[in-house]
N, C-alpha and C. Protein backbone atom coordinates (compact mmCIF):
# COMPACT_ATOMS: atom_id res chain seq x y z
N UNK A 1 117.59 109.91 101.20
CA UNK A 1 116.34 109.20 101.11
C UNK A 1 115.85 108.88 102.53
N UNK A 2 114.89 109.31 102.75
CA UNK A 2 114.17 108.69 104.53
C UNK A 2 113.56 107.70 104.45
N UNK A 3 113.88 106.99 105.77
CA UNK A 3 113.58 105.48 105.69
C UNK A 3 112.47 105.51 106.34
N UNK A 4 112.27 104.37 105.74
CA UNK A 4 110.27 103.98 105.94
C UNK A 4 110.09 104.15 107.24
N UNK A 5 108.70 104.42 107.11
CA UNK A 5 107.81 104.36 108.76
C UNK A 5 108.21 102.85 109.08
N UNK A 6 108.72 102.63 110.57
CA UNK A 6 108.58 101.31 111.15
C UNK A 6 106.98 101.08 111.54
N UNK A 7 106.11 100.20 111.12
CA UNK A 7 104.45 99.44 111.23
C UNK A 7 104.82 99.13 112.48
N UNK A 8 105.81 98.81 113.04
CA UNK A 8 105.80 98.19 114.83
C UNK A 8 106.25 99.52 115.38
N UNK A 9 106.39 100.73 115.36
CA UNK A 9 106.53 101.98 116.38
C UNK A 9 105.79 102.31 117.05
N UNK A 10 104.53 102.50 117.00
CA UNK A 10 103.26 103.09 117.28
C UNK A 10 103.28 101.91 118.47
N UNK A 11 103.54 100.06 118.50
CA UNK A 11 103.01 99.70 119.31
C UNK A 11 104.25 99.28 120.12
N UNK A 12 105.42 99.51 119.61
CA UNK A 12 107.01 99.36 120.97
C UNK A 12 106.22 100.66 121.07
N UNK A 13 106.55 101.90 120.96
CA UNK A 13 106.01 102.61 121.38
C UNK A 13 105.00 102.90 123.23
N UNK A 14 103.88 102.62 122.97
CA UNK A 14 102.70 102.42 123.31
C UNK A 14 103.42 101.21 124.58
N UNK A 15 103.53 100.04 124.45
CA UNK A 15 104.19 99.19 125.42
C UNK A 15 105.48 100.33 125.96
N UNK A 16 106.38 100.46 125.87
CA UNK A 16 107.15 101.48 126.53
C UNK A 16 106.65 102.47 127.85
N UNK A 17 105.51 103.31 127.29
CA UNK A 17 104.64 104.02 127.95
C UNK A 17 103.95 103.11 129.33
N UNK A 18 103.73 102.27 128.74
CA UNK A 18 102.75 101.20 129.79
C UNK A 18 104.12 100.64 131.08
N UNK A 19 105.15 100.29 130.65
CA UNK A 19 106.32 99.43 131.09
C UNK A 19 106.86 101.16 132.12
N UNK A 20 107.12 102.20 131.55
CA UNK A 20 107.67 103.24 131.71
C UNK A 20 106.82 103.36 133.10
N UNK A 21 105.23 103.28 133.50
CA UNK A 21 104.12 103.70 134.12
C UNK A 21 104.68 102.52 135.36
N UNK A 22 105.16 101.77 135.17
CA UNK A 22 104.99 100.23 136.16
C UNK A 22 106.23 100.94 136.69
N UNK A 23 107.33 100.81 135.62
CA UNK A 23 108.81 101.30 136.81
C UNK A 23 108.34 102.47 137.19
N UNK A 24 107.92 103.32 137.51
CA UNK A 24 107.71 104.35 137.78
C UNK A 24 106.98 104.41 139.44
N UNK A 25 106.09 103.20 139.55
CA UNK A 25 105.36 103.14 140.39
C UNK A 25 106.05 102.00 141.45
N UNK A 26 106.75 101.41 140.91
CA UNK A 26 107.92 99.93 141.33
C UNK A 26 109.14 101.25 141.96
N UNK A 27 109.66 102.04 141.48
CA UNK A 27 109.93 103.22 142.22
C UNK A 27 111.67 102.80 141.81
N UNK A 28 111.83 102.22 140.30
CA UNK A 28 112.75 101.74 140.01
C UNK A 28 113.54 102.14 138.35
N UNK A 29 114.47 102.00 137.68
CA UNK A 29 114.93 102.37 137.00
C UNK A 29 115.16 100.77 135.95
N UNK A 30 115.08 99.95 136.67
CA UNK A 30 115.05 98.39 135.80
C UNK A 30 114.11 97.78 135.20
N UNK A 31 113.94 97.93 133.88
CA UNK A 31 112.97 98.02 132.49
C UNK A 31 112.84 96.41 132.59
N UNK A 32 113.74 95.64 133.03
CA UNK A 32 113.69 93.98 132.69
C UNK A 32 112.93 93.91 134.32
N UNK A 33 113.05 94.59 135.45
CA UNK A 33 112.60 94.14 136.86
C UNK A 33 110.85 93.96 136.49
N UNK A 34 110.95 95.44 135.49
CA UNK A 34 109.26 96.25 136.08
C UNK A 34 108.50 95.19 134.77
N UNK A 35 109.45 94.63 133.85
CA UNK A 35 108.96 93.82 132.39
C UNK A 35 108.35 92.66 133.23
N UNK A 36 109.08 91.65 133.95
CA UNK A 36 108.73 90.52 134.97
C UNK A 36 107.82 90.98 135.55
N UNK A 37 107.44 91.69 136.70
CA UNK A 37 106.83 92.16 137.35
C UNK A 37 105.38 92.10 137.14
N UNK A 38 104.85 93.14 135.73
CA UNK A 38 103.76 93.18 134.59
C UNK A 38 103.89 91.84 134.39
N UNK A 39 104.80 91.27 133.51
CA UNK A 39 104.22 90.03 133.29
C UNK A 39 103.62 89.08 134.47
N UNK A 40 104.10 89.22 135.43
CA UNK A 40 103.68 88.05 136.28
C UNK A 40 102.54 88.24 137.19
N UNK A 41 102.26 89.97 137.15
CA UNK A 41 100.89 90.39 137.77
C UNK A 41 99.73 89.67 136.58
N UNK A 42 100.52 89.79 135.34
CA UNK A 42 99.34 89.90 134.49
C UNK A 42 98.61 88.27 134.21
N UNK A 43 99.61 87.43 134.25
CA UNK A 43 99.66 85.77 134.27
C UNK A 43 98.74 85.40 135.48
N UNK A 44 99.45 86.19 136.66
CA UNK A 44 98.84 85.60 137.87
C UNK A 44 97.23 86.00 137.79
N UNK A 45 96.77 87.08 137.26
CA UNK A 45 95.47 87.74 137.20
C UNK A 45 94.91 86.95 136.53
N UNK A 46 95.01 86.43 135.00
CA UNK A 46 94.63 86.21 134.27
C UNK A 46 94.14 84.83 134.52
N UNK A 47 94.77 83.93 135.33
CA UNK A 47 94.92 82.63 135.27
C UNK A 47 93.55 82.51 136.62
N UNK A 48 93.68 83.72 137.60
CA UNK A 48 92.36 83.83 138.49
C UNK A 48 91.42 83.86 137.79
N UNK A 49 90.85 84.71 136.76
CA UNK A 49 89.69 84.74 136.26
C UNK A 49 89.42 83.61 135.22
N UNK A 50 87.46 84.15 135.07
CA UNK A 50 87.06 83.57 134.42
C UNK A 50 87.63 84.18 132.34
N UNK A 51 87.92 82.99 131.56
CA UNK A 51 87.95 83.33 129.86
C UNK A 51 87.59 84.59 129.60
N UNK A 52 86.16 84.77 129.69
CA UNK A 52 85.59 86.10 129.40
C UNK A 52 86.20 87.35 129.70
N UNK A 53 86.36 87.76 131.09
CA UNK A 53 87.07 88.51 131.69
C UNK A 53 88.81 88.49 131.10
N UNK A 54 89.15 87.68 131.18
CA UNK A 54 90.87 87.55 130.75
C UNK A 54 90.74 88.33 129.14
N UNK A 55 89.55 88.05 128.41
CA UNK A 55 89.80 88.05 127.12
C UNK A 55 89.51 89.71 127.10
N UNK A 56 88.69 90.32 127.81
CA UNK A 56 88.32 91.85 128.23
C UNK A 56 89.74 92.63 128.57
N UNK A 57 90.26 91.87 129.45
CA UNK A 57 91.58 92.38 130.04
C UNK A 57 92.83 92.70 128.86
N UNK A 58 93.00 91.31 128.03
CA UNK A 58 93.78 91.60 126.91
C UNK A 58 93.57 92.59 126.20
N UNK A 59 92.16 92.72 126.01
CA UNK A 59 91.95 94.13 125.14
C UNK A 59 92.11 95.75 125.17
N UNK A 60 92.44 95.34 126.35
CA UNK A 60 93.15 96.48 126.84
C UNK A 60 94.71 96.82 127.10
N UNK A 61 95.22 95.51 126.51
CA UNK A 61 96.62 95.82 126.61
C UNK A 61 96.96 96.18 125.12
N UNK A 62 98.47 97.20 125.50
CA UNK A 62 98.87 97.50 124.02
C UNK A 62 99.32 95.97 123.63
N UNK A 63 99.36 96.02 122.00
CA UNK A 63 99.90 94.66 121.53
C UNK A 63 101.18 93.89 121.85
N UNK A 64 101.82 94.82 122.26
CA UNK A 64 103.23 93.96 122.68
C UNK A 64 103.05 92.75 124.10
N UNK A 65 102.12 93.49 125.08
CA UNK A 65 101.75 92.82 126.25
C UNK A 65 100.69 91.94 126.19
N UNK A 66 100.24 91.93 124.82
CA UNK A 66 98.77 90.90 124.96
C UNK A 66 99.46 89.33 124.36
N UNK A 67 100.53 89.84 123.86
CA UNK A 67 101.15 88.23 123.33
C UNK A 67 101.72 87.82 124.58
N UNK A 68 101.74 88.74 125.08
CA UNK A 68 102.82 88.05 126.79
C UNK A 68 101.52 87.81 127.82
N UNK A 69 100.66 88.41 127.86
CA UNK A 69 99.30 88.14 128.59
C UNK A 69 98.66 86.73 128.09
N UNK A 70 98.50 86.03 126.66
CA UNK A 70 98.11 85.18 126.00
C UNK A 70 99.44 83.48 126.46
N UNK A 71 100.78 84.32 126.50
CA UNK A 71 101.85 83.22 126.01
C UNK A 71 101.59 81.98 127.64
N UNK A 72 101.48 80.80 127.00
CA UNK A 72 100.98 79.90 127.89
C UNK A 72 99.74 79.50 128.72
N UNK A 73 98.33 80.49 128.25
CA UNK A 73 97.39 80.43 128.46
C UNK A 73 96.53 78.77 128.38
N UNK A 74 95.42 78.25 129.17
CA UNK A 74 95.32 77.25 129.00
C UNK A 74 93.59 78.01 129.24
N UNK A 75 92.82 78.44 128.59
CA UNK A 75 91.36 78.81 128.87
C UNK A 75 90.65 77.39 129.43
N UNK A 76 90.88 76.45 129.46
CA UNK A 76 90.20 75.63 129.56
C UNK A 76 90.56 75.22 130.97
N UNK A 77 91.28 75.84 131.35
CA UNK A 77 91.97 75.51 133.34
C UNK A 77 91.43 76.53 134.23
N UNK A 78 90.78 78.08 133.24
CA UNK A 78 90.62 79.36 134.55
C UNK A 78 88.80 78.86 134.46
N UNK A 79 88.70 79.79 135.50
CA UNK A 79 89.62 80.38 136.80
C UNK A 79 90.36 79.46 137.57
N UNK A 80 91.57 79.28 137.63
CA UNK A 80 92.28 78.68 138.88
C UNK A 80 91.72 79.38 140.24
N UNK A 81 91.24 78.01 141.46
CA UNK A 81 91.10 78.89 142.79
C UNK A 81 92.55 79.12 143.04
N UNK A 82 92.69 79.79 143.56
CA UNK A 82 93.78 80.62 144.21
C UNK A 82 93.42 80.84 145.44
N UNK A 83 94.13 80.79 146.36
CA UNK A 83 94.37 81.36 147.74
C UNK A 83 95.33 82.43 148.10
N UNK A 84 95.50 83.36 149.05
CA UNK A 84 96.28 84.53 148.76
C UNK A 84 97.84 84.07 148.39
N UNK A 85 98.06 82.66 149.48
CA UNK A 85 99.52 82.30 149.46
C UNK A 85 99.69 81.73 148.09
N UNK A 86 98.81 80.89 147.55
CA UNK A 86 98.95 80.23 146.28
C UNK A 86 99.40 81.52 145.10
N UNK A 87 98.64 82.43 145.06
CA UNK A 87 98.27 83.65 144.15
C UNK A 87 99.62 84.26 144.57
N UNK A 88 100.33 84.64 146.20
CA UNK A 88 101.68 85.01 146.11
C UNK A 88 102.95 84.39 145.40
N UNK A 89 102.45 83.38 145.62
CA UNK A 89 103.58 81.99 145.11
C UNK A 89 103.75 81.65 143.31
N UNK A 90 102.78 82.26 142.79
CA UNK A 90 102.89 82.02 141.32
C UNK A 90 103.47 83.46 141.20
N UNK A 91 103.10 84.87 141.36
CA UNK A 91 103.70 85.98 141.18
C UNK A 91 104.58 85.81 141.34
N UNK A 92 105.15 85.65 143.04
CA UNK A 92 106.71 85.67 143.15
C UNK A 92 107.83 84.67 142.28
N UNK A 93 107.12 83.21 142.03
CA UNK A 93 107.78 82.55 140.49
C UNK A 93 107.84 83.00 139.64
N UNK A 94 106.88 83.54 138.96
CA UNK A 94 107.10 84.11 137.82
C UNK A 94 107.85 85.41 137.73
N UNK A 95 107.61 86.33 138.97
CA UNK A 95 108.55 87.77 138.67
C UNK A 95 110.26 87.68 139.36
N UNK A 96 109.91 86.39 139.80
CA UNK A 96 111.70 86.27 140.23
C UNK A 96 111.77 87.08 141.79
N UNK A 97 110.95 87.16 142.28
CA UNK A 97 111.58 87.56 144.01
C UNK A 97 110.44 86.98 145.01
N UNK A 98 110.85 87.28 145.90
CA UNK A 98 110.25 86.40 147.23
C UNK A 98 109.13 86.69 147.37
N UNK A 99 108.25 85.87 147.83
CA UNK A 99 106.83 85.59 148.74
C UNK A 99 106.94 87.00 149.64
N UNK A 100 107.87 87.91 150.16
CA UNK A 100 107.60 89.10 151.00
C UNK A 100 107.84 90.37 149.97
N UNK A 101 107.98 89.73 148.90
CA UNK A 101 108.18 91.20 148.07
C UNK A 101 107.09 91.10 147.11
N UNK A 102 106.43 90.06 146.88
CA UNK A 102 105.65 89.99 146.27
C UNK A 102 104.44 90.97 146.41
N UNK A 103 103.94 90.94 147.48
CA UNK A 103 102.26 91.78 147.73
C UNK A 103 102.38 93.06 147.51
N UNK A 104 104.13 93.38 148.02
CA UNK A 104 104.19 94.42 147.54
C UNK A 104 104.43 95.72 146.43
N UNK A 105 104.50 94.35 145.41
CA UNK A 105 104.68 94.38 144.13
C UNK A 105 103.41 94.63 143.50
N UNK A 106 102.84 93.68 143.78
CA UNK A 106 101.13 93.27 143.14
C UNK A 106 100.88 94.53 143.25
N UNK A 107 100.95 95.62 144.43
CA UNK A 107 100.02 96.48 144.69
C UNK A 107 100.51 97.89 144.15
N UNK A 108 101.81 97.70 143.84
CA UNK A 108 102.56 98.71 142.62
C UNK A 108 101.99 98.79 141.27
N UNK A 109 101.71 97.73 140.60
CA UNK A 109 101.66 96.74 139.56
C UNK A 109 100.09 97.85 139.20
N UNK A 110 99.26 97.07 140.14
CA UNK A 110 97.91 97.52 140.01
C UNK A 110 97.77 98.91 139.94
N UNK A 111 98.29 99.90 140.67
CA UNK A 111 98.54 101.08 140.77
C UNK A 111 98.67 101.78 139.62
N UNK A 112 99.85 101.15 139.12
CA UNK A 112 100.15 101.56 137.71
C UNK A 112 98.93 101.21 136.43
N UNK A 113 98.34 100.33 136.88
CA UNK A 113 97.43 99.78 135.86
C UNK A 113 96.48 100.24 135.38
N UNK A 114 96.05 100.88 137.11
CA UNK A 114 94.70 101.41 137.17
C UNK A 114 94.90 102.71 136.46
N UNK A 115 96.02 103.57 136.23
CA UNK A 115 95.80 104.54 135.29
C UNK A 115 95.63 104.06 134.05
N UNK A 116 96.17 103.60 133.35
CA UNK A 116 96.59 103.05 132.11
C UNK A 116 95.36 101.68 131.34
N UNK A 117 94.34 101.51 131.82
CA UNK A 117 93.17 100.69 131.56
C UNK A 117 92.37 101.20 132.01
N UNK A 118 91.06 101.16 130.53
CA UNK A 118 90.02 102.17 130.50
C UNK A 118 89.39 102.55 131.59
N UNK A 119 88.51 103.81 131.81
CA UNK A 119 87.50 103.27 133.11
C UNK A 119 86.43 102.30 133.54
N UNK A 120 86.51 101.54 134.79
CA UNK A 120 85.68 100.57 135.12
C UNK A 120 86.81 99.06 134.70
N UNK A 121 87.41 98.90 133.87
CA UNK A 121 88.01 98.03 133.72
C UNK A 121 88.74 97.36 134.96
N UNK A 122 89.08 97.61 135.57
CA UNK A 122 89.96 97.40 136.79
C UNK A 122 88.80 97.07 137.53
N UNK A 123 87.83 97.66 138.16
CA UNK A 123 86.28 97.46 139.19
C UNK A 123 85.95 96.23 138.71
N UNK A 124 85.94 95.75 137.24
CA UNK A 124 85.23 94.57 137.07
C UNK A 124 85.79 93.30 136.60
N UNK A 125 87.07 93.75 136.87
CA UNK A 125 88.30 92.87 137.35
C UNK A 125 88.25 92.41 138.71
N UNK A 126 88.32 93.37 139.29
CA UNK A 126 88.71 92.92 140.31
C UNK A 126 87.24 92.69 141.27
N UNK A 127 86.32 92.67 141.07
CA UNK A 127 84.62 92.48 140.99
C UNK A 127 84.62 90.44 141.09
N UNK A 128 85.82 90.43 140.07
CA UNK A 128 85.62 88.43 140.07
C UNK A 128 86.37 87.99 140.82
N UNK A 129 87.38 88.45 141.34
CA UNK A 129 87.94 87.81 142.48
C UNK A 129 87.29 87.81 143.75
N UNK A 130 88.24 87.20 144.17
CA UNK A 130 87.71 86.96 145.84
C UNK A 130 88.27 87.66 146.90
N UNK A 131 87.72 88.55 147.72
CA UNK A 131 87.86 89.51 148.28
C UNK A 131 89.24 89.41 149.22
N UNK A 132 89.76 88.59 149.55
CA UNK A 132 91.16 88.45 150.28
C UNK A 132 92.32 88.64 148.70
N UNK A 133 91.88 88.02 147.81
CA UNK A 133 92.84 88.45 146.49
C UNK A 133 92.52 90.15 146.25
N UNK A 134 91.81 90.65 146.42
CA UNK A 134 91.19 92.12 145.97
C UNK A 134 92.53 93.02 146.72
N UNK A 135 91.92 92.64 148.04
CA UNK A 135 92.45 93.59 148.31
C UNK A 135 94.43 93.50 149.08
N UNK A 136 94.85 92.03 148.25
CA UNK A 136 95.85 91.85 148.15
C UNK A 136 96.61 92.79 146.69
N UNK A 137 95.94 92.46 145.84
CA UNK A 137 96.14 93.32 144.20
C UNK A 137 95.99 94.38 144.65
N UNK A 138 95.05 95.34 145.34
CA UNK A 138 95.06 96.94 145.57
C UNK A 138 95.80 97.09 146.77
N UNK A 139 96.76 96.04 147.49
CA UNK A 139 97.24 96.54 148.88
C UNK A 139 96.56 97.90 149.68
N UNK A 140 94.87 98.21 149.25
CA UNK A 140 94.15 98.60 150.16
C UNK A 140 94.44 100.10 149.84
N UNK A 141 95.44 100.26 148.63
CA UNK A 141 95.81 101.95 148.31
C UNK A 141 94.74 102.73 147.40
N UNK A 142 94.01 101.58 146.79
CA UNK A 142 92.90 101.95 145.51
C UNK A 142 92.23 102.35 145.64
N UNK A 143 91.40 102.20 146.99
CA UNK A 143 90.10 102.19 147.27
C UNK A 143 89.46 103.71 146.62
N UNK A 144 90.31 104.73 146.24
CA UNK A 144 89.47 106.27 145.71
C UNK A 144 89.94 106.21 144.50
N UNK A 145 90.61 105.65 143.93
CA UNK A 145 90.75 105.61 142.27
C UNK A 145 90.09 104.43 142.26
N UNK A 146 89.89 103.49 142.66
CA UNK A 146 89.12 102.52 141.65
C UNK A 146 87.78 102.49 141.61
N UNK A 147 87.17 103.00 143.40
CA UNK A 147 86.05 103.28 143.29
C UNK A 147 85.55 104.60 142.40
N UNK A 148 86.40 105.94 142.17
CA UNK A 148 85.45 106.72 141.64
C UNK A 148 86.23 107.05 140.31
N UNK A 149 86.89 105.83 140.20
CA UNK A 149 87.78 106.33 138.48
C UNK A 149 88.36 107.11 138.19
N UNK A 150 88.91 107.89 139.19
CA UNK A 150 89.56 109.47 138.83
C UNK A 150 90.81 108.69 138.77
N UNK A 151 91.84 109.48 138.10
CA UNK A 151 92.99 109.23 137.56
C UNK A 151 93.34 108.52 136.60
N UNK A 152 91.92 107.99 135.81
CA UNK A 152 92.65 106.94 134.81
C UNK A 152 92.53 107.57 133.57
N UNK A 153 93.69 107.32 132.81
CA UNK A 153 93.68 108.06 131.29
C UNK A 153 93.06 107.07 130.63
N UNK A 154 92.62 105.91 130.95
CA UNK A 154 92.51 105.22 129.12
C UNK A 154 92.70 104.88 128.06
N UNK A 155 94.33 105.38 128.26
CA UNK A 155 94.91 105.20 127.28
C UNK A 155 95.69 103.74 126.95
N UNK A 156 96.12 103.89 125.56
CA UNK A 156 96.49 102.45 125.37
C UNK A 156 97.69 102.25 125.00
């Protein structure tokens, strides 16, 4: 007798792919490093912008990452100002390593992102921040994928 379709495959699945894209670009083999990592790019992002935007952003995550994008949300606190050190200092808390590994994380993070979220999504993300956070999140590598969208699948 074959056992039922698992209803949660399609979206472990789908998160896998996304997580798989981050270690990949983190240049690492540790599924729990590159899991922190996403999460804490995605917290730290989220908590910069304005509701609207955050709620755009979720929609673009597969479902496994939008409960982790959502978990501890306070809409009624963003946008937090942030300063670059402030904005390093919550990443590096939340992903577990230092203030010098941090930026260079962020800019892995994003890398990976920018394939994997639709086109333009990322431009108008990163459109609401403030230009010392910008181009801390793209560590300055983006500037031809984000401006002309090439490389991004869209996929989810």
């Amino acid at each position: 007798m074959p056992l039922p379709h698992d209803p949660l495959a399609p979206a472990i699945n789908t998160a896998h792919k996304w997580l798989r894209a981050v270690t990949d670009d983190l240049g690492t083999y540790d599924r729990n490093f590159a899991h922190r990592a996403l999460r804490a790019w995605l917290h730290t992002v989220r908590d910069s912008v304005g509701a609207g935007t955050a709620a755009r952003l979720a929609a673009q995550l597969p479902e496994l990452f939008r409960g982790a994008f959502y978990e501890g949300w306070v809409p009624d606190e963003v946008p937090h100002p942030h300063t670059v050190e402030s904005f390093l200092t919550q990443f590096a808390g939340e992903a577990g390593v230092s203030a010098d590994e941090a930026a260079a994380l962020l800019g892995a993070v994003t890398e990976a992102l920018s394939r994997l979220f639709s086109t333009g999504q990322l431009d108008r993300l990163l459109a609401e921040l403030p230009a010392p956070l910008r181009r801390l999140l793209t560590a300055e590598l983006l500037s031809s994928t984000v401006a002309t969208g090439t490389d991004k699948q869209g996929s989810r």
